[in-house]
Protein backbone atom coordinates (compact mmCIF):
# COMPACT_ATOMS: atom_id res chain seq x y z
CA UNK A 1 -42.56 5.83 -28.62
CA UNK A 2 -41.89 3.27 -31.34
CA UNK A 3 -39.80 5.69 -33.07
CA UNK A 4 -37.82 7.20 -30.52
CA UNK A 5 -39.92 10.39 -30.16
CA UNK A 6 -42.21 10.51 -27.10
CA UNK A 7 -44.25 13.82 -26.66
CA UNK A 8 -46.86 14.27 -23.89
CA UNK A 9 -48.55 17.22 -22.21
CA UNK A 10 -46.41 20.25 -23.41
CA UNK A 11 -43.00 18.36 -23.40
CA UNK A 12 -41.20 16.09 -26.51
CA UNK A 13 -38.10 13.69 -25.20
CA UNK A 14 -36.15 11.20 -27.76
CA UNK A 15 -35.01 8.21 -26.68
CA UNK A 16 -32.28 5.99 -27.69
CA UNK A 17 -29.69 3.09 -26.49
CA UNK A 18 -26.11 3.79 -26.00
CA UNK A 19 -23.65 1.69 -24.42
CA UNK A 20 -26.20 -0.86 -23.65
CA UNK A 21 -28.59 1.70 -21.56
CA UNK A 22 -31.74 3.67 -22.86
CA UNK A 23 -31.00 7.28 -22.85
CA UNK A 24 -34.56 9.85 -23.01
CA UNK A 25 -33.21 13.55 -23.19
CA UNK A 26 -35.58 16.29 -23.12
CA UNK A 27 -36.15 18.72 -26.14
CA UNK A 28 -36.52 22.64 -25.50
CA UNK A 29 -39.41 24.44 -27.49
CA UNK A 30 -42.51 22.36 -26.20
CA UNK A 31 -44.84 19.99 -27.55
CA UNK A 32 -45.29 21.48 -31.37
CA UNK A 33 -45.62 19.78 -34.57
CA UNK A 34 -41.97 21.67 -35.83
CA UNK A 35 -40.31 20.38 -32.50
CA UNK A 36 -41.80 16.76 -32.68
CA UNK A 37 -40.39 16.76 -36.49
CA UNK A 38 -36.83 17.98 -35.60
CA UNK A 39 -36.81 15.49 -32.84
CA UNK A 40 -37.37 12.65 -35.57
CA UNK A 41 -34.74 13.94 -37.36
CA UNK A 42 -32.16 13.86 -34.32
CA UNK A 43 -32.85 10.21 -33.45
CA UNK A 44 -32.34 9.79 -37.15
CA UNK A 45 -28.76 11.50 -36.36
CA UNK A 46 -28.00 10.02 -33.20
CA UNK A 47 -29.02 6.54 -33.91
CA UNK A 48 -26.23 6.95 -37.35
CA UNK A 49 -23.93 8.51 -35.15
CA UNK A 50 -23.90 5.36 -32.93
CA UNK A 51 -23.52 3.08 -35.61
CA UNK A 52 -20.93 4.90 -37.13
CA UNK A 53 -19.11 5.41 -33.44
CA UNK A 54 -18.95 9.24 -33.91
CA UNK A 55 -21.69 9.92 -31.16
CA UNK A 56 -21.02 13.15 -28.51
CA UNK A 57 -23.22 12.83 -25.99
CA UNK A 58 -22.34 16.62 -24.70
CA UNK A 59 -22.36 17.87 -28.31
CA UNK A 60 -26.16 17.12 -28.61
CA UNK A 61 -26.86 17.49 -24.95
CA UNK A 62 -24.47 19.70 -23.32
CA UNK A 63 -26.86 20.12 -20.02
CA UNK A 64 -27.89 16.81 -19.68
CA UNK A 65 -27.69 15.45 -16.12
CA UNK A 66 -26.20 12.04 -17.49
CA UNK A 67 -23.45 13.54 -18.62
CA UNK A 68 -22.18 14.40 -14.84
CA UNK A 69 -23.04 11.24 -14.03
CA UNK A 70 -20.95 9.81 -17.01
CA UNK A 71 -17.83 11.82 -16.10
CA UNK A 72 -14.59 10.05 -15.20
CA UNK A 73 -14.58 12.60 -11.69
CA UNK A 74 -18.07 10.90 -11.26
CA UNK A 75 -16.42 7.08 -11.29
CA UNK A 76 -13.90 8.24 -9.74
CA UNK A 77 -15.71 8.64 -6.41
CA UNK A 78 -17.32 5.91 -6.95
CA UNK A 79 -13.82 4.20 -6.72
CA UNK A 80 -12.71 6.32 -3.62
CA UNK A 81 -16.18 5.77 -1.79
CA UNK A 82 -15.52 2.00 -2.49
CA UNK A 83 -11.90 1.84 -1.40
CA UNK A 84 -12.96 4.02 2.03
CA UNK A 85 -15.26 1.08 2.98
CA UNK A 86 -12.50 -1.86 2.10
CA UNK A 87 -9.07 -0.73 3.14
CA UNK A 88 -7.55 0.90 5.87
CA UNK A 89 -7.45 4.58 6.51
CA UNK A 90 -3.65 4.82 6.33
CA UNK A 91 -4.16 2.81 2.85
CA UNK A 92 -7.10 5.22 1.87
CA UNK A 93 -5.48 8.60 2.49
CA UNK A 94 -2.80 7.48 -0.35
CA UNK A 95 -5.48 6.65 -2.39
CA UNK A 96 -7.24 9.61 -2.29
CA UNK A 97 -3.99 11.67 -2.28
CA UNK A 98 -3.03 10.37 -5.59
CA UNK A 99 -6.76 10.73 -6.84
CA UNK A 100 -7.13 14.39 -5.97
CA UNK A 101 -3.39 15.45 -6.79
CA UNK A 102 -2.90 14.30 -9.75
CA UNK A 103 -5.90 12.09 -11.62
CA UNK A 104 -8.86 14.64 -10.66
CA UNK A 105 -7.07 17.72 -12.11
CA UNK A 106 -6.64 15.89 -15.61
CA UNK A 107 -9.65 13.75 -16.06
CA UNK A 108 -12.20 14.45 -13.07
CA UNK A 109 -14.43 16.33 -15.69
CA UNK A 110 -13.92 14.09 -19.36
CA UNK A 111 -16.65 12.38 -20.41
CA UNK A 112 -15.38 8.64 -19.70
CA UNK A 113 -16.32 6.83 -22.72
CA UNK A 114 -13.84 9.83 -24.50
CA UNK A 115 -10.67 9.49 -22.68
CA UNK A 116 -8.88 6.58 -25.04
CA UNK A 117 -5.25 4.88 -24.62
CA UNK A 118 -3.05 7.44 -26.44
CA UNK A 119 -5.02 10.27 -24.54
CA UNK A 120 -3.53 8.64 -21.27
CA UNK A 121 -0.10 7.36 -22.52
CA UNK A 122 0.43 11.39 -23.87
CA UNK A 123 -0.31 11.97 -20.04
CA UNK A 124 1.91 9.60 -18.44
CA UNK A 125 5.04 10.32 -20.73
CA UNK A 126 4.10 14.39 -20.87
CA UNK A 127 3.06 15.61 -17.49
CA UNK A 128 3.63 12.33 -14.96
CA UNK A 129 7.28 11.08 -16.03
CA UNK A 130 8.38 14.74 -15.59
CA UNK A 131 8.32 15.11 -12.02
CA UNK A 132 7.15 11.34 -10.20
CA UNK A 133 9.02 8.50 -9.94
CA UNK A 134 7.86 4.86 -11.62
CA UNK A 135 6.99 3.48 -8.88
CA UNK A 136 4.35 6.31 -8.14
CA UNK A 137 3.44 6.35 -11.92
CA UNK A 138 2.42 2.73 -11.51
CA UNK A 139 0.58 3.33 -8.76
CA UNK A 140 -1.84 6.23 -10.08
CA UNK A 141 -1.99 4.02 -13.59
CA UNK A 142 -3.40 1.06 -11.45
CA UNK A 143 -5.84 3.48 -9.69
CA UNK A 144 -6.95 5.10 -13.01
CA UNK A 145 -7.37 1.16 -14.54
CA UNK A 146 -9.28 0.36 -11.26
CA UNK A 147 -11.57 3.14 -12.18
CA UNK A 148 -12.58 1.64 -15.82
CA UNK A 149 -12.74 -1.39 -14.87
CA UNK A 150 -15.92 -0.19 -12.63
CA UNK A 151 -16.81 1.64 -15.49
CA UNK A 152 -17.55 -1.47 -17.12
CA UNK A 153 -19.06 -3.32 -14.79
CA UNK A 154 -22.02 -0.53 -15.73
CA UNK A 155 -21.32 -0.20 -19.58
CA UNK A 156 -20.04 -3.94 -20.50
CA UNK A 157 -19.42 -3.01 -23.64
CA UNK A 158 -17.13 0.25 -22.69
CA UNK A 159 -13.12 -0.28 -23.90
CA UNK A 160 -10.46 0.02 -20.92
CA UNK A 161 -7.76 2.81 -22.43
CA UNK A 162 -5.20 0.99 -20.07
CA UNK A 163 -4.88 -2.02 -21.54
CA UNK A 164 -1.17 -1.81 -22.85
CA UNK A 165 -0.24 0.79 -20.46
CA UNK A 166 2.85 -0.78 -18.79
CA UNK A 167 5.18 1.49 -16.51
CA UNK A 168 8.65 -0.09 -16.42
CA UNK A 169 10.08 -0.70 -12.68
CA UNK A 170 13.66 -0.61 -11.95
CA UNK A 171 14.67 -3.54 -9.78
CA UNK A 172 13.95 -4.10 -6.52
CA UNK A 173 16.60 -2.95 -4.16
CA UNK A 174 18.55 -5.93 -2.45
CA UNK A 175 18.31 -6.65 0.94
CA UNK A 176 21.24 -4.74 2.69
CA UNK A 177 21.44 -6.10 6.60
CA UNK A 178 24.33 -5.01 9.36
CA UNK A 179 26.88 -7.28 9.23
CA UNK A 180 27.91 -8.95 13.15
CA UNK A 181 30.95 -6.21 13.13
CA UNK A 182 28.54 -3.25 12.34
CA UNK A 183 25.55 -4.79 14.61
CA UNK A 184 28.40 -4.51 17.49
CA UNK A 185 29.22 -0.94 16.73
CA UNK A 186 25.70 -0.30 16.71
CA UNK A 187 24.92 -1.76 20.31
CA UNK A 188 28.19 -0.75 21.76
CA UNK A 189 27.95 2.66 21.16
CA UNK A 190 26.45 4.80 24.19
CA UNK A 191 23.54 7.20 23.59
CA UNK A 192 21.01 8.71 25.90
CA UNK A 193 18.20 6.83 24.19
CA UNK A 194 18.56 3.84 26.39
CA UNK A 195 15.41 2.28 25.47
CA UNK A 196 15.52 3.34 21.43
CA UNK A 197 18.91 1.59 21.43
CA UNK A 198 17.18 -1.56 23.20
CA UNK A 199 14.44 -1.38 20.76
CA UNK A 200 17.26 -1.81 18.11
CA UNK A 201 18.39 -4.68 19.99
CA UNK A 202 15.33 -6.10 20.19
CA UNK A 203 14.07 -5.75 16.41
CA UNK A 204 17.77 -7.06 14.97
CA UNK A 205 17.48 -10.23 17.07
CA UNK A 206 13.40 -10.79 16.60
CA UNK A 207 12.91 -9.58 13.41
CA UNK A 208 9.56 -7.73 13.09
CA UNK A 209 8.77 -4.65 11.65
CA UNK A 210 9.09 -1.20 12.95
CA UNK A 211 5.27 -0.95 12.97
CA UNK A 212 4.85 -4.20 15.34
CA UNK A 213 8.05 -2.65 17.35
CA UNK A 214 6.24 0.29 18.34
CA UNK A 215 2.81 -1.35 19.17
CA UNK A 216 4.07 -4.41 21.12
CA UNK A 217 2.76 -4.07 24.34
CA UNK A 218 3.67 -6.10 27.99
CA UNK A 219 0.66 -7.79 27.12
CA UNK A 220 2.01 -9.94 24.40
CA UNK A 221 5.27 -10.22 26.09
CA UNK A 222 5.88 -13.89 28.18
CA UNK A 223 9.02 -12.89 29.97
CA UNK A 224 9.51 -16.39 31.52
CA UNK A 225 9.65 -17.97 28.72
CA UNK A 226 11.05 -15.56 26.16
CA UNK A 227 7.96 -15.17 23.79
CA UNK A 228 6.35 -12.72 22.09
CA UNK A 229 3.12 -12.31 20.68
CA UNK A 230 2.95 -9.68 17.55
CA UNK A 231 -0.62 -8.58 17.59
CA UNK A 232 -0.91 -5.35 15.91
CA UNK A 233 0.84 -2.45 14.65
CA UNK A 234 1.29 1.32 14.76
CA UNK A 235 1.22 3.00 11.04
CA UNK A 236 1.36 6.56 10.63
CA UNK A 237 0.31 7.40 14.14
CA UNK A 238 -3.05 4.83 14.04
CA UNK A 239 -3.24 1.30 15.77
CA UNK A 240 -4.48 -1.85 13.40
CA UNK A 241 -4.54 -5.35 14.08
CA UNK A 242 -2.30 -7.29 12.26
CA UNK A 243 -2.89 -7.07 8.41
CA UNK A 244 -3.64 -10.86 7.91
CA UNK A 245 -4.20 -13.71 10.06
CA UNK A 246 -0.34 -15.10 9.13
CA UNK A 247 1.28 -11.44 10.70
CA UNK A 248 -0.08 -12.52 14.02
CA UNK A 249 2.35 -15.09 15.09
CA UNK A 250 4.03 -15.94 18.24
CA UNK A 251 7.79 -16.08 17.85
CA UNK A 252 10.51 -17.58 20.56
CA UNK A 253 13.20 -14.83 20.96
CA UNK A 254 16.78 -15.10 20.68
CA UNK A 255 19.26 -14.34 23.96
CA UNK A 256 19.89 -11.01 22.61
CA UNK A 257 16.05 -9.26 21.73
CA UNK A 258 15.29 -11.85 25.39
CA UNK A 259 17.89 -9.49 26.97
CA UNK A 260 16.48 -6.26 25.44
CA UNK A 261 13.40 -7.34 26.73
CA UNK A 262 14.49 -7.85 30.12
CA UNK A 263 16.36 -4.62 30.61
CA UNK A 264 13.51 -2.60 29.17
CA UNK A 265 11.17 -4.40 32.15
CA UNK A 266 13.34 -3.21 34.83
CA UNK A 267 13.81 0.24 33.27
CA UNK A 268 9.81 1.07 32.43
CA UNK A 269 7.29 2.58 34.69
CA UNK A 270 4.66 0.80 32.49
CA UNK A 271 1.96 3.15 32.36
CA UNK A 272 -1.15 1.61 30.87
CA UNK A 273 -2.71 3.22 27.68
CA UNK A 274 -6.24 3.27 26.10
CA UNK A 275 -5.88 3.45 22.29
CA UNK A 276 -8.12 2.66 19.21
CA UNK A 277 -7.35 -0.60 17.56
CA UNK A 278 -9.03 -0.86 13.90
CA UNK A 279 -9.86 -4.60 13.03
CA UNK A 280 -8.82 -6.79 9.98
CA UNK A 281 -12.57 -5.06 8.61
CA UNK A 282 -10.95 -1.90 8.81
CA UNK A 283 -14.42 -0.52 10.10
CA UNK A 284 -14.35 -1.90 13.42
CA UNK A 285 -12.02 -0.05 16.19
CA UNK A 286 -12.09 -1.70 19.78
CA UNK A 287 -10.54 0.39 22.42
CA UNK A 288 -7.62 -1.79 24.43
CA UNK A 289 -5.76 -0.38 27.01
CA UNK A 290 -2.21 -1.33 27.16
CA UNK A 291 1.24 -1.11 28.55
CA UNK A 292 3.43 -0.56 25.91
CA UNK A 293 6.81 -2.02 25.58
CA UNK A 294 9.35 0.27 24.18
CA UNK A 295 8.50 4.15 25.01
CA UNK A 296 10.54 7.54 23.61
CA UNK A 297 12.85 8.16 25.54
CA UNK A 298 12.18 11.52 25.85
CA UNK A 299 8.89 12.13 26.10
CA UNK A 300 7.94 8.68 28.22
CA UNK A 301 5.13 7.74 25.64
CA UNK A 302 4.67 5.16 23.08
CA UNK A 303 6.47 6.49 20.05
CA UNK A 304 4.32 8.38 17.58
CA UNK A 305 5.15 6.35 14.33
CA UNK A 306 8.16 5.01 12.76
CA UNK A 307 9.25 8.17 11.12
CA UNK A 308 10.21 9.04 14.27
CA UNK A 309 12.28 6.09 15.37
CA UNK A 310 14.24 7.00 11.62
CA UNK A 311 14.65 10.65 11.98
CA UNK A 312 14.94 11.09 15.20
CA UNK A 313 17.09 8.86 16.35
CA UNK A 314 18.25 6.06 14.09
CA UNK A 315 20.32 8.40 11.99
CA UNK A 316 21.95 10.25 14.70
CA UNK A 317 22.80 7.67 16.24
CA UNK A 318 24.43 4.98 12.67
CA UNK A 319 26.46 8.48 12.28
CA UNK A 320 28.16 8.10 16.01
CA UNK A 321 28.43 4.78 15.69
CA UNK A 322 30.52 5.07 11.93
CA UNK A 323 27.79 2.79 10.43
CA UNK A 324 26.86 3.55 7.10
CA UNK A 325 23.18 4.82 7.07
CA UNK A 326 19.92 2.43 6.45
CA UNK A 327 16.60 2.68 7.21
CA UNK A 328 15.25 0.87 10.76
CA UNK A 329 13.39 -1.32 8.77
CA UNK A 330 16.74 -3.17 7.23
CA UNK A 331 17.14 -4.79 11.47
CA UNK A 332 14.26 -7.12 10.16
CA UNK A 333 16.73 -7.91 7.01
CA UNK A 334 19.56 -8.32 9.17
CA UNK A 335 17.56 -11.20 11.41
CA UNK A 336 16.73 -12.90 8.28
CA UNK A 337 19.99 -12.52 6.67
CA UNK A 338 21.99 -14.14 9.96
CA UNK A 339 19.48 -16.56 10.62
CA UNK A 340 19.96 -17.48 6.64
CA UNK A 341 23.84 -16.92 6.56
CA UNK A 342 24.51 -19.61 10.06
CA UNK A 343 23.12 -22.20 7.70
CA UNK A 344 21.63 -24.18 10.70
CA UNK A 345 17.92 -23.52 10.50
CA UNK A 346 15.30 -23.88 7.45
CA UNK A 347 14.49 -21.18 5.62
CA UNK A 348 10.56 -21.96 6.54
CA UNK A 349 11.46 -21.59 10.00
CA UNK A 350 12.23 -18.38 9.43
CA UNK A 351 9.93 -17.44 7.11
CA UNK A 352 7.12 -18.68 10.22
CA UNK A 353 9.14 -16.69 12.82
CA UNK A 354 8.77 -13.41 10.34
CA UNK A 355 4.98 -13.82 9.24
CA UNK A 356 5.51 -15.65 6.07
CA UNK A 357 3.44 -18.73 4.65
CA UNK A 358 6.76 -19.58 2.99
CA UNK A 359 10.51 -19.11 2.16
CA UNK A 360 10.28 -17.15 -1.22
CA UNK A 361 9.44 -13.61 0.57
CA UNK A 362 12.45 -14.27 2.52
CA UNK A 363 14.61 -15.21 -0.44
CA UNK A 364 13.08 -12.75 -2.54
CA UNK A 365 12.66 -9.47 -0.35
CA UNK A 366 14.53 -10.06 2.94
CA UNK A 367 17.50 -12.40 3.61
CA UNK A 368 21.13 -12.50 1.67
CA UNK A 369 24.38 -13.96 3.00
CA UNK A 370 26.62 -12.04 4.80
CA UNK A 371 29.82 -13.82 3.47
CA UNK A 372 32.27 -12.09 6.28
CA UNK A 373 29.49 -13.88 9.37
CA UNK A 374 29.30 -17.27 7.12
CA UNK A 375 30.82 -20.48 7.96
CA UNK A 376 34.20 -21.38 5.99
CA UNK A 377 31.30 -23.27 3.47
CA UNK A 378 34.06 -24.24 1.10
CA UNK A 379 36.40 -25.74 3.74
CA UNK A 380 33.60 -27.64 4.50
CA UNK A 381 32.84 -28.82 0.88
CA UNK A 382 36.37 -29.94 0.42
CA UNK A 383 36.58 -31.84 4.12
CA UNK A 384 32.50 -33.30 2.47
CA UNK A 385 34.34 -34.32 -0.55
CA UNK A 386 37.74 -34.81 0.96
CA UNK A 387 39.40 -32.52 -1.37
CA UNK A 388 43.07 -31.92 -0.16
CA UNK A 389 44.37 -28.50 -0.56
CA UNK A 390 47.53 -27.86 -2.32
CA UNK A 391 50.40 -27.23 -0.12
């Protein structure tokens, strides 16, 4: 075997490293003294073509099990089987969307080590910018980087063909929160969806997000005292505990989501519910049953998931109330932005209320002033610096 040739019984096999493992590949034609010579010569040719970094693994071998094994499809499940054990199965279904719709199609069956940097940026800017957005671009680039780098924790010597692949992001949309005027509108318009429209109450005066709206149940709720305890949420339809520790939080509610609160208790029959509730693990479920908080109005259940709450009734009912159209989800803005814009509380405070270890997520991503609900700030400068206006 010193030479890379190893014949026994009736069969000859070569042997050689590449990519830092040892490779032995079987030779057709049995053990003969013309097969063990042409196998010396192919090490001799496979052991230049490494050097030289013109090796093809599937040019010399083309049935060779490694070369399934070494196929991007192949570390790509690897990824997927990884990613179903670590995040949660709302999170993995994108995943594996992405992977099967529009990575496994191109590069399930390339031999990894061949797939290089222009090979993918000719794929992004050809087949990818034609018909996603950036933002989903980005996302399958990240999943496809995710996959070399556990390439290479196998082959450290392997190159990763994404470094340098940037997708460019427009910016982030700005916060855009109901002013007081349009929050009135909102409430003060009548609708049959008594308890959707208290729900709206609630979640523009506490602040959470539609997920933790729909999954609240009695059981977190302190009526006496007017607090709540957000515990969990609903996403697409499946219960989960809070996504980190910080999200659970207890938060002391304002008159107005108090008031929701109380109107809703006289109003439900409070039926109690059994439901799956997947841990912080995301492989642990524990089954609670419950007595949900705000139910469809409709049907008398827990609403299904927060496409609902948008489609079908949030947009009815901004149209009959002459409110310009945005998404449930900007009521948690619009707490942050009038708890920001009354100048009378930190911004920590509120960042504690909302499930933030700090202000910047709330300046960055969720409150803006609301100049027609402000204080008269520059009367007040010119009183603080005794300024007299001009008559």
């Amino acid at each position: 075997m010193a030479d890379g040739v190893e014949a026994r019984g009736n069969s000859v096999r070569v042997y050689f490293r590449f990519n830092g493992e040892l490779c032995r590949e079987r030779i057709s034609g049995g053990n003969t003294a013309a097969n063990r010579e042409h196998a010396h010569r192919l090490v001799n040719i496979i052991e230049y073509e490494i050097q030289t970094g013109t090796f093809n693994y599937s040019r010399h071998f083309p049935l060779s099990a490694r070369l399934v094994e070494n196929t991007f499809g192949h570390y790509l499940d690897l990824w997927l089987k990884i990613k179903s054990n670590s995040v949660a199965a709302t999170s993995y279904r994108g995943y594996s969307n992405k992977a099967e719709v529009h990575v496994r199609p191109r590069w399930g069956k390339v031999q990894i080590e061949q797939i290089d940097h222009i090979d993918l940026q000719e794929w992004v800017q050809d087949t990818l910018s034609k018909r996603l957005s950036n933002k989903t671009i980005r996302d399958i680039v990240s999943n496809v980087r995710q996959v070399f780098r556990l390439y290479r924790t196998r082959m450290k010597v392997a190159h990763d063909p994404t470094e340098g692949l940037f997708v460019r992001l427009p910016d982030p949309e700005a916060p855009d929160p109901f002013t007081r005027a349009e929050i009135r509108q909102i409430l003060e318009t009548p609708s049959e969806r008594t308890q959707e429209l208290f729900m709206v109450q609630f979640m523009i005066w506490a602040g959470p997000r539609v997920s933790e709206t729909i999954a609240l149940a009695w059981e977190d709720v302190d009526l006496k005292q007017g607090m709540v305890t957000f515990r969990r949420s609903k996403v697409r339809g499946a219960y989960r505990v809070t996504k980190t520790r910080r999200s659970t939080r207890k938060v002391r509610l304002l008159e107005p989501a108090w008031d929701a609160l109380r109107k809703i208790d006289i109003m439900n029959k409070k039926n109690p519910e059994t439901v799956d509730i997947v841990e912080r693990d995301n492989k642990t479920v524990r089954k609670h049953t419950l007595h949900f908080v705000f139910l469809n109005s409709k049907s008398g259940l827990p609403h299904a998931n927060d496409f609902v709450v948008r489609d079908r009734f949030f947009k009815a009912h901004l149209l009959a109330a002459g409110v310009r159209y945005r998404g449930p989800g900007q009521c948690r803005h619009t707490y942050a932005s009038q708890l920001l814009t009354t100048g009378v509380v930190s911004i920590d405070w509120i960042a504690e209320q909302m499930g933030h270890t700090n202000g910047n997520m709330i300046r960055q991503h969720y409150g803006t002033w609301i100049n027609e609900d402000g204080p008269d700030v520059v009367g007040m400068l010119e009183v603080a610096l005794k300024i007299q206006p001009k008559n």
